[in-house]
N, C-alpha and C. Protein backbone atom coordinates (compact mmCIF):
# COMPACT_ATOMS: atom_id res chain seq x y z
N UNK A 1 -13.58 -4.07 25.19
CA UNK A 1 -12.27 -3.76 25.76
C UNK A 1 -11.94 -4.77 26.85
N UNK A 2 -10.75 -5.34 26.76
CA UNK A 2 -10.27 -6.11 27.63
C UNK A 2 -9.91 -5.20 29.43
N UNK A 3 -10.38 -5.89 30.70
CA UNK A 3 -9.19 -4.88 31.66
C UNK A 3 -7.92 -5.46 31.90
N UNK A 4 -7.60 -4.44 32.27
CA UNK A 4 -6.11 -4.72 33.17
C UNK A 4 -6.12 -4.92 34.71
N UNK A 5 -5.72 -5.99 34.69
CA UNK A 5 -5.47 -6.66 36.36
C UNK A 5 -4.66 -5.42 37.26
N UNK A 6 -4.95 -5.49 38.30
CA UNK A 6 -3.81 -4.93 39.32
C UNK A 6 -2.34 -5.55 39.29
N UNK A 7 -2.23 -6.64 38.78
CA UNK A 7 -0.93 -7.45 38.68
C UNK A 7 -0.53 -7.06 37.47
N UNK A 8 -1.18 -7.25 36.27
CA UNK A 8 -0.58 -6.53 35.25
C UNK A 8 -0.15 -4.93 35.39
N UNK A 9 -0.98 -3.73 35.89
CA UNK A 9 -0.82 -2.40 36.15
C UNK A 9 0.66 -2.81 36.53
N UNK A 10 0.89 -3.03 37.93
CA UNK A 10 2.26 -3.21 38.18
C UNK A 10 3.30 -3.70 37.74
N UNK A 11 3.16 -4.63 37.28
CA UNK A 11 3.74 -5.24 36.22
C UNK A 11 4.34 -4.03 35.12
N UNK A 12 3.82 -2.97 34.68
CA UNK A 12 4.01 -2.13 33.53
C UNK A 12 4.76 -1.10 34.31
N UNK A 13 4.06 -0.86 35.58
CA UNK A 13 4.78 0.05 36.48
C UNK A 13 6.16 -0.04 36.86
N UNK A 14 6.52 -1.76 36.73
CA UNK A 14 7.81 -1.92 36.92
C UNK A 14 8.61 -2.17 36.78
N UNK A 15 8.44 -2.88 35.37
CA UNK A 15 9.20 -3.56 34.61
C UNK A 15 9.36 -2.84 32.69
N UNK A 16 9.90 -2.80 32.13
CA UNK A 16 10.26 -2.42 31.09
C UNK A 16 9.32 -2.46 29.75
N UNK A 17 8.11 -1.87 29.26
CA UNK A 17 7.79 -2.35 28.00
C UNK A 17 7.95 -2.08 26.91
N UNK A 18 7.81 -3.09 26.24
CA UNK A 18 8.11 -2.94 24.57
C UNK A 18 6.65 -2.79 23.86
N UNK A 19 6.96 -1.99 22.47
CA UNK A 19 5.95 -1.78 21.84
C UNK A 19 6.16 -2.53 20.15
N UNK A 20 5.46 -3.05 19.96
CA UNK A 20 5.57 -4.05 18.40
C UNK A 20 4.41 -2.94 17.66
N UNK A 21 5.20 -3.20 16.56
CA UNK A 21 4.26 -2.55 15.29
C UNK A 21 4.51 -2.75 14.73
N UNK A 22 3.97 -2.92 12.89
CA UNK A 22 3.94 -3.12 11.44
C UNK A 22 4.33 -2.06 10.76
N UNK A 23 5.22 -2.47 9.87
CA UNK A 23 5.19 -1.04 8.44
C UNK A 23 4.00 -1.75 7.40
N UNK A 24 3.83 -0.63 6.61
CA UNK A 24 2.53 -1.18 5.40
C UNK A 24 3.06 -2.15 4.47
N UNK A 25 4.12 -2.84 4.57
CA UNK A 25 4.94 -3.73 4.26
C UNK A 25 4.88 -4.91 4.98
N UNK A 26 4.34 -4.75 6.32
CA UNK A 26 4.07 -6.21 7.12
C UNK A 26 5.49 -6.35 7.91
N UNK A 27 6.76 -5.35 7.43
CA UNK A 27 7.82 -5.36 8.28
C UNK A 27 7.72 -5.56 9.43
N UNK A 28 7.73 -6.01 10.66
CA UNK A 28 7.48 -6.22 11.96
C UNK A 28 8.83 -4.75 12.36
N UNK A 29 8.39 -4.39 13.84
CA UNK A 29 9.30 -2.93 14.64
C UNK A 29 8.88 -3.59 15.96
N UNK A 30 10.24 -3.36 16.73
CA UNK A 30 9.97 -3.18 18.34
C UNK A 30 10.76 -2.75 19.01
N UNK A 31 10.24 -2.15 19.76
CA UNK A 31 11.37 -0.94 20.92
C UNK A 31 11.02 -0.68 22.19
N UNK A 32 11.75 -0.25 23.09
CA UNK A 32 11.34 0.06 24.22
C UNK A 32 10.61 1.76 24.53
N UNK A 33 9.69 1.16 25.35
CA UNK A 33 8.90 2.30 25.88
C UNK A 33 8.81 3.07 27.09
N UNK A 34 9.67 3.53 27.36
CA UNK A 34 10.07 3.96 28.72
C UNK A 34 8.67 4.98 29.21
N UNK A 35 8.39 5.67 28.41
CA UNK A 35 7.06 6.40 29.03
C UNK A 35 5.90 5.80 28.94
N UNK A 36 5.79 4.21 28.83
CA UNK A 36 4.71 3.76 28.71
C UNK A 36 4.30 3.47 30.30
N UNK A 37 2.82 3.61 30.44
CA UNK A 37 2.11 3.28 31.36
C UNK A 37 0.49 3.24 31.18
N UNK A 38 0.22 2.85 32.25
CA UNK A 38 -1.54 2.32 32.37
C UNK A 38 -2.33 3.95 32.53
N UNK A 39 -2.75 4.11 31.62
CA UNK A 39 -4.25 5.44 31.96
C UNK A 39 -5.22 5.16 32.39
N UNK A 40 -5.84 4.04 32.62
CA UNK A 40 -6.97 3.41 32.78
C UNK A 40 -7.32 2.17 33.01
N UNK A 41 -8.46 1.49 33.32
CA UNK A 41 -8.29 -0.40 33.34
C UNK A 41 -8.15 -1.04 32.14
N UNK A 42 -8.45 0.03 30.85
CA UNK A 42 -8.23 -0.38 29.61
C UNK A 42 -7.50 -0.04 28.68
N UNK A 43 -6.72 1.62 28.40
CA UNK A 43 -6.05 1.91 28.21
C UNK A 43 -4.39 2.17 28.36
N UNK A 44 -3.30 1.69 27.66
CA UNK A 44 -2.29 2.18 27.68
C UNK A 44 -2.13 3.19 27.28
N UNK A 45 -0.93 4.37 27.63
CA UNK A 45 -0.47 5.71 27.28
C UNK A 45 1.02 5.73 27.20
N UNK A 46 1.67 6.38 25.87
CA UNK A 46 2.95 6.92 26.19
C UNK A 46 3.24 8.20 25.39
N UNK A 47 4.13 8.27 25.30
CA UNK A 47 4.40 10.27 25.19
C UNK A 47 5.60 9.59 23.91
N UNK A 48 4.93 9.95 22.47
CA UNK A 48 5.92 9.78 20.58
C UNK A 48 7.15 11.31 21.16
N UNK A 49 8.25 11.15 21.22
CA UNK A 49 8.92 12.34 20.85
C UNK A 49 10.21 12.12 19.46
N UNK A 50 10.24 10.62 19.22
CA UNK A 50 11.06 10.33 18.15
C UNK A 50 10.81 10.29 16.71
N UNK A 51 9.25 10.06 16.69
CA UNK A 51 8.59 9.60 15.77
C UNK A 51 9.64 9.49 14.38
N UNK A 52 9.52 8.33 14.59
CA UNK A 52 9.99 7.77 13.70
C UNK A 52 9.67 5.81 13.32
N UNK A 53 9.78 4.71 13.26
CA UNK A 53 9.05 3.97 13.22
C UNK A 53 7.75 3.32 14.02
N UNK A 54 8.02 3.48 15.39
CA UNK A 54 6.48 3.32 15.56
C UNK A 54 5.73 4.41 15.18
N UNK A 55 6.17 5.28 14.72
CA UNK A 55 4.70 6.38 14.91
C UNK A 55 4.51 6.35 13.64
N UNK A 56 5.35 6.22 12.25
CA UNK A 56 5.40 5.94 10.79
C UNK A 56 3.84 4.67 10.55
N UNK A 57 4.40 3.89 11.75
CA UNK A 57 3.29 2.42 11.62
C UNK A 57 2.27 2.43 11.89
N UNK A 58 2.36 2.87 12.88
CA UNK A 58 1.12 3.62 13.75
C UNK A 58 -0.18 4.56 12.93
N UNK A 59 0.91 5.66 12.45
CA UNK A 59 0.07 6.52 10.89
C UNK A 59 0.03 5.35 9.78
N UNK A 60 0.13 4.22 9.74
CA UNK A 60 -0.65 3.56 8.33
C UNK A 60 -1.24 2.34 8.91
N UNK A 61 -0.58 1.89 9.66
CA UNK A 61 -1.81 0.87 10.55
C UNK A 61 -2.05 1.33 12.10
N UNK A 62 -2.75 1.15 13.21
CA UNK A 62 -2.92 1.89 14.02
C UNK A 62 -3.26 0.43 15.43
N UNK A 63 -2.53 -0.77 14.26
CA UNK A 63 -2.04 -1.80 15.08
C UNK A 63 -1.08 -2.04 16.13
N UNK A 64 -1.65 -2.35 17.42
CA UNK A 64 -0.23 -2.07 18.26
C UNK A 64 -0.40 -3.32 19.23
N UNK A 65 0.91 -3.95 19.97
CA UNK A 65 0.98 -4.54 21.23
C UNK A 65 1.76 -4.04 21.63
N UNK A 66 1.97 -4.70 23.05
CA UNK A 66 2.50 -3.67 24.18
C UNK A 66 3.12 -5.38 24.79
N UNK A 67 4.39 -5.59 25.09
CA UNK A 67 5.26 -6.74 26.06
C UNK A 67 5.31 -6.42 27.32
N UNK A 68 5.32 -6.65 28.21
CA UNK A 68 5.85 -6.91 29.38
C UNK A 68 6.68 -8.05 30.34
N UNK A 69 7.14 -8.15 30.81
CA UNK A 69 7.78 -9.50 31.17
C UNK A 69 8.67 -9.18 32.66
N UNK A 70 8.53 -9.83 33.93
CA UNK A 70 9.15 -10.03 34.74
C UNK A 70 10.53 -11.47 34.71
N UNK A 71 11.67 -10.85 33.99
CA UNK A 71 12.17 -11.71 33.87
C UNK A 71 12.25 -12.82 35.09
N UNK A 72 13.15 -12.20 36.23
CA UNK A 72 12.97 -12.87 37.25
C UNK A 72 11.57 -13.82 37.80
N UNK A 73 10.86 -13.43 37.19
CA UNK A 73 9.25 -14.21 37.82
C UNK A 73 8.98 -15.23 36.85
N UNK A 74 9.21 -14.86 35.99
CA UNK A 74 9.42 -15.72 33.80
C UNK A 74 7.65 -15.75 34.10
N UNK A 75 7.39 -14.34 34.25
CA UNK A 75 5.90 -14.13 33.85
C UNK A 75 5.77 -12.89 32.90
N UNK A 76 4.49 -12.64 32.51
CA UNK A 76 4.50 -11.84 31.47
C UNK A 76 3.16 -11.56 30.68
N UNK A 77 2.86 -10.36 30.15
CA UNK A 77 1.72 -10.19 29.41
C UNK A 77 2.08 -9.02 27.89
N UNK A 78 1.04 -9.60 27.32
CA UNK A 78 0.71 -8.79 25.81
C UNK A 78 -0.22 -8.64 26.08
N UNK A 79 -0.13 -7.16 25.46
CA UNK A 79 -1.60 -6.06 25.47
C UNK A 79 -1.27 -5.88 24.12
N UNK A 80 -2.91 -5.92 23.14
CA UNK A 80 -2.93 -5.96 21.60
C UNK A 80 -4.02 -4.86 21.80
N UNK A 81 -4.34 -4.10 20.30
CA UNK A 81 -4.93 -2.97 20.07
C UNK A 81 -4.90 -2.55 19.52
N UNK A 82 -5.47 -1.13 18.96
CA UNK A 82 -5.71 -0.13 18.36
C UNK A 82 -4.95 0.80 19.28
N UNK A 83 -4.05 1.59 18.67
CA UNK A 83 -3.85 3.15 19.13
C UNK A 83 -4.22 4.70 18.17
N UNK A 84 -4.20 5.33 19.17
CA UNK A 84 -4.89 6.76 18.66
C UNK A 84 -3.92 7.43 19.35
N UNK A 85 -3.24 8.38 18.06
CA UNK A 85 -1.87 9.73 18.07
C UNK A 85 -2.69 11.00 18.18
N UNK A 86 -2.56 11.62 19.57
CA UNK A 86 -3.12 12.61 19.71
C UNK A 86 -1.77 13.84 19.65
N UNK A 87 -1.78 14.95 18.76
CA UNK A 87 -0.75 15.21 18.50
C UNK A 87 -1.37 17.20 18.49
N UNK A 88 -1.05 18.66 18.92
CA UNK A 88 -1.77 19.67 18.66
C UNK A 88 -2.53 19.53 18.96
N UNK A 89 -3.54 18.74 19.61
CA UNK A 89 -4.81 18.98 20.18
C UNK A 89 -5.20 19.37 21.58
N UNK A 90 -6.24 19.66 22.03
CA UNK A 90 -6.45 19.67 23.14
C UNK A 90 -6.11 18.39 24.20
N UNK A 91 -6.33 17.11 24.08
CA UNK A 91 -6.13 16.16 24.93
C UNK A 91 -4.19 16.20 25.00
N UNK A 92 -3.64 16.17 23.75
CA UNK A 92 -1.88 16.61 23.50
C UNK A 92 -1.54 17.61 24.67
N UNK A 93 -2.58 18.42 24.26
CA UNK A 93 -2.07 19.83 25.24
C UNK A 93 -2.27 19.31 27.07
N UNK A 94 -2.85 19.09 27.24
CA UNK A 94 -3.51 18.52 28.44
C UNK A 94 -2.71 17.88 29.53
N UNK A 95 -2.17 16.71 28.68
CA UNK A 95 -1.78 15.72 29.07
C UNK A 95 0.00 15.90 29.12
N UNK A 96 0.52 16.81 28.04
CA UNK A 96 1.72 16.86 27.63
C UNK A 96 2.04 18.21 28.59
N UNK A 97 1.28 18.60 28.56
CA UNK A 97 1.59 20.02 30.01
C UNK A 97 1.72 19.64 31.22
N UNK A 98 1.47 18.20 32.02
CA UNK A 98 1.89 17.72 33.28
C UNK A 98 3.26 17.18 32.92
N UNK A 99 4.04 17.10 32.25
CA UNK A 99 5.11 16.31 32.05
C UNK A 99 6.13 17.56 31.62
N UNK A 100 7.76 16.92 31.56
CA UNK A 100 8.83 18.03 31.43
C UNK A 100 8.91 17.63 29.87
N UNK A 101 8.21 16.25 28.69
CA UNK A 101 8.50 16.64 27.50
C UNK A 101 9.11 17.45 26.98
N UNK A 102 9.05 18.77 27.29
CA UNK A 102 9.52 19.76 26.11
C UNK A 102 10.76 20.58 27.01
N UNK A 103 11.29 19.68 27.73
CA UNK A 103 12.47 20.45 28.37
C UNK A 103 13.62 19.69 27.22
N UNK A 104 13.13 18.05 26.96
CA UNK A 104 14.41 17.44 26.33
C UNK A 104 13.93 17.22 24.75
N UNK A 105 12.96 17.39 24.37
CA UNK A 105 12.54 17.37 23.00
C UNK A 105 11.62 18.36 22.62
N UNK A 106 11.83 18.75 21.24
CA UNK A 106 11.34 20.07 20.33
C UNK A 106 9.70 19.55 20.14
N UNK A 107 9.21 17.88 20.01
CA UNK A 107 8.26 17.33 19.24
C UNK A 107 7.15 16.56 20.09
N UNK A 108 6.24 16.68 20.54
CA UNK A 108 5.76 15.12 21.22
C UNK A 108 4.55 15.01 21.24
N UNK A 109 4.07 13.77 20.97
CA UNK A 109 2.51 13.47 20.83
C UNK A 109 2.09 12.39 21.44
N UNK A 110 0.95 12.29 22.22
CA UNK A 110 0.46 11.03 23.00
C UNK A 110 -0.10 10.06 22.03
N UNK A 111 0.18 8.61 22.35
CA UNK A 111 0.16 7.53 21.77
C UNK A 111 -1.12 7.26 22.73
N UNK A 112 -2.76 6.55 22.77
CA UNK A 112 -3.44 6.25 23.48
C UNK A 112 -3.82 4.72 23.00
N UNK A 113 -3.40 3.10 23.53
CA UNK A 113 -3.72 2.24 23.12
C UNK A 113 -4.89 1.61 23.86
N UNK A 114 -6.08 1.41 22.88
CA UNK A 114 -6.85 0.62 23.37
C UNK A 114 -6.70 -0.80 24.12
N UNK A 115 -6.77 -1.20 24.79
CA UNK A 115 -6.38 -3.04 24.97
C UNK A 115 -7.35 -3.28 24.56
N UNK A 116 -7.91 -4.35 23.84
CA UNK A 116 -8.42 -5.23 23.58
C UNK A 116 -8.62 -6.85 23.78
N UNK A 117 -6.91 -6.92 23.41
CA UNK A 117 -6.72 -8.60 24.05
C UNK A 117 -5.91 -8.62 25.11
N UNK A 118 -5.62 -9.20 25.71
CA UNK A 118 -4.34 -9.34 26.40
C UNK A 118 -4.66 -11.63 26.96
N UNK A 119 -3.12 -11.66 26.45
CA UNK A 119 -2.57 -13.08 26.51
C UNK A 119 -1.25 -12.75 27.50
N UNK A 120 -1.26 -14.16 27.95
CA UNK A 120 -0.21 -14.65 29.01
C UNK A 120 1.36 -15.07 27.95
N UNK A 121 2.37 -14.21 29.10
CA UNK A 121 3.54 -14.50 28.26
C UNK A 121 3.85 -15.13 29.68
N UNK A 122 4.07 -16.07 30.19
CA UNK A 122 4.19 -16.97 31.22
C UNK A 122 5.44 -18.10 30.86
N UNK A 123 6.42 -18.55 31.53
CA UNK A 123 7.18 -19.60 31.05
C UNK A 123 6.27 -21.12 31.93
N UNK A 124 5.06 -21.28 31.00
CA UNK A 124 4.62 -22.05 31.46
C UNK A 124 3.57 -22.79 30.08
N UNK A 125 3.02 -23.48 30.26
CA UNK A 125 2.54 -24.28 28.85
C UNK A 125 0.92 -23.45 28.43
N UNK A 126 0.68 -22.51 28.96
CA UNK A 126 -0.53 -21.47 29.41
C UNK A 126 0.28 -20.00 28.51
N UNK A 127 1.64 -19.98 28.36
CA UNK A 127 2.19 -19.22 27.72
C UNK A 127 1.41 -19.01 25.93
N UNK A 128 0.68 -17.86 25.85
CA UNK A 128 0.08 -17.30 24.59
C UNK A 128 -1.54 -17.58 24.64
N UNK A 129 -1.73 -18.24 26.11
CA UNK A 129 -3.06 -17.89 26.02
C UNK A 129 -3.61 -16.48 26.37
N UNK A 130 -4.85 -16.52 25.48
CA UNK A 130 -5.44 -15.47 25.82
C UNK A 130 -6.18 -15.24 27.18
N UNK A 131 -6.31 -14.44 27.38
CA UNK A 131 -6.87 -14.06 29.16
C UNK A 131 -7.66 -13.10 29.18
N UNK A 132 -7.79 -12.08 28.15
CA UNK A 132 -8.66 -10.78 28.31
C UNK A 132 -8.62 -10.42 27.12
């Protein structure tokens, strides 16, 4: 497992991320993740209530990155991985009971992404190296 910097944590904390995923077609998906954040030095977390293409992708490949980007700074990181849909379970229950989820949606299941890699999205010639 790759960690996450204190600069990256914040970075996620404050700026907007996107989540990329595959259909079993190789279709490329990306969207914004407003409930995404850091669980850990290695884990990302966000809360599925749409499910609908990432979580479709997710259930047939379980391939994921995660964008970040300070436009203003023209810095930036990708977090690559594995995620795990915890959905009716105990950790679902757990985790989905500190949050108002189910005040604005009927449905919701935690997304848990491993990091593994993480590369520099930097406007600099270091841009797509790997770092972790």
């Amino acid at each position: 497992m790759a960690k996450l910097s204190q600069t990256m944590k914040d970075m996620i904390d404050n700026q907007f991320p996107f989540l990329a995923t595959t259909s079993s077609d190789g279709s490329p998906q990306v969207g914004p993740k407003g409930s995404l954040h850091v669980l850990d030095d290695s884990h990302l977390i966000y809360y599925e209530h749409t499910f609908r293409h990432a979580y479709e992708n997710l259930m047939a490949s379980n391939l994921a990155a995660v964008a970040v980007v300070d436009r203003k700074a023209e810095k930036g990181f990708r977090f690559e991985g594995h995620a795990h849909i915890h959905e009716n379970d105990e950790y679902a229950t757990d985790i989905l009971s500190k949050t108002k989820i189910f005040e604005r949606f009927p449905r919701a299941a935690v997304v848990v992404i491993d990091v593994e890699r993480i590369y520099k999205l930097d406007n600099t010639l270091d841009a797509g190296m790997r770092i972790g």
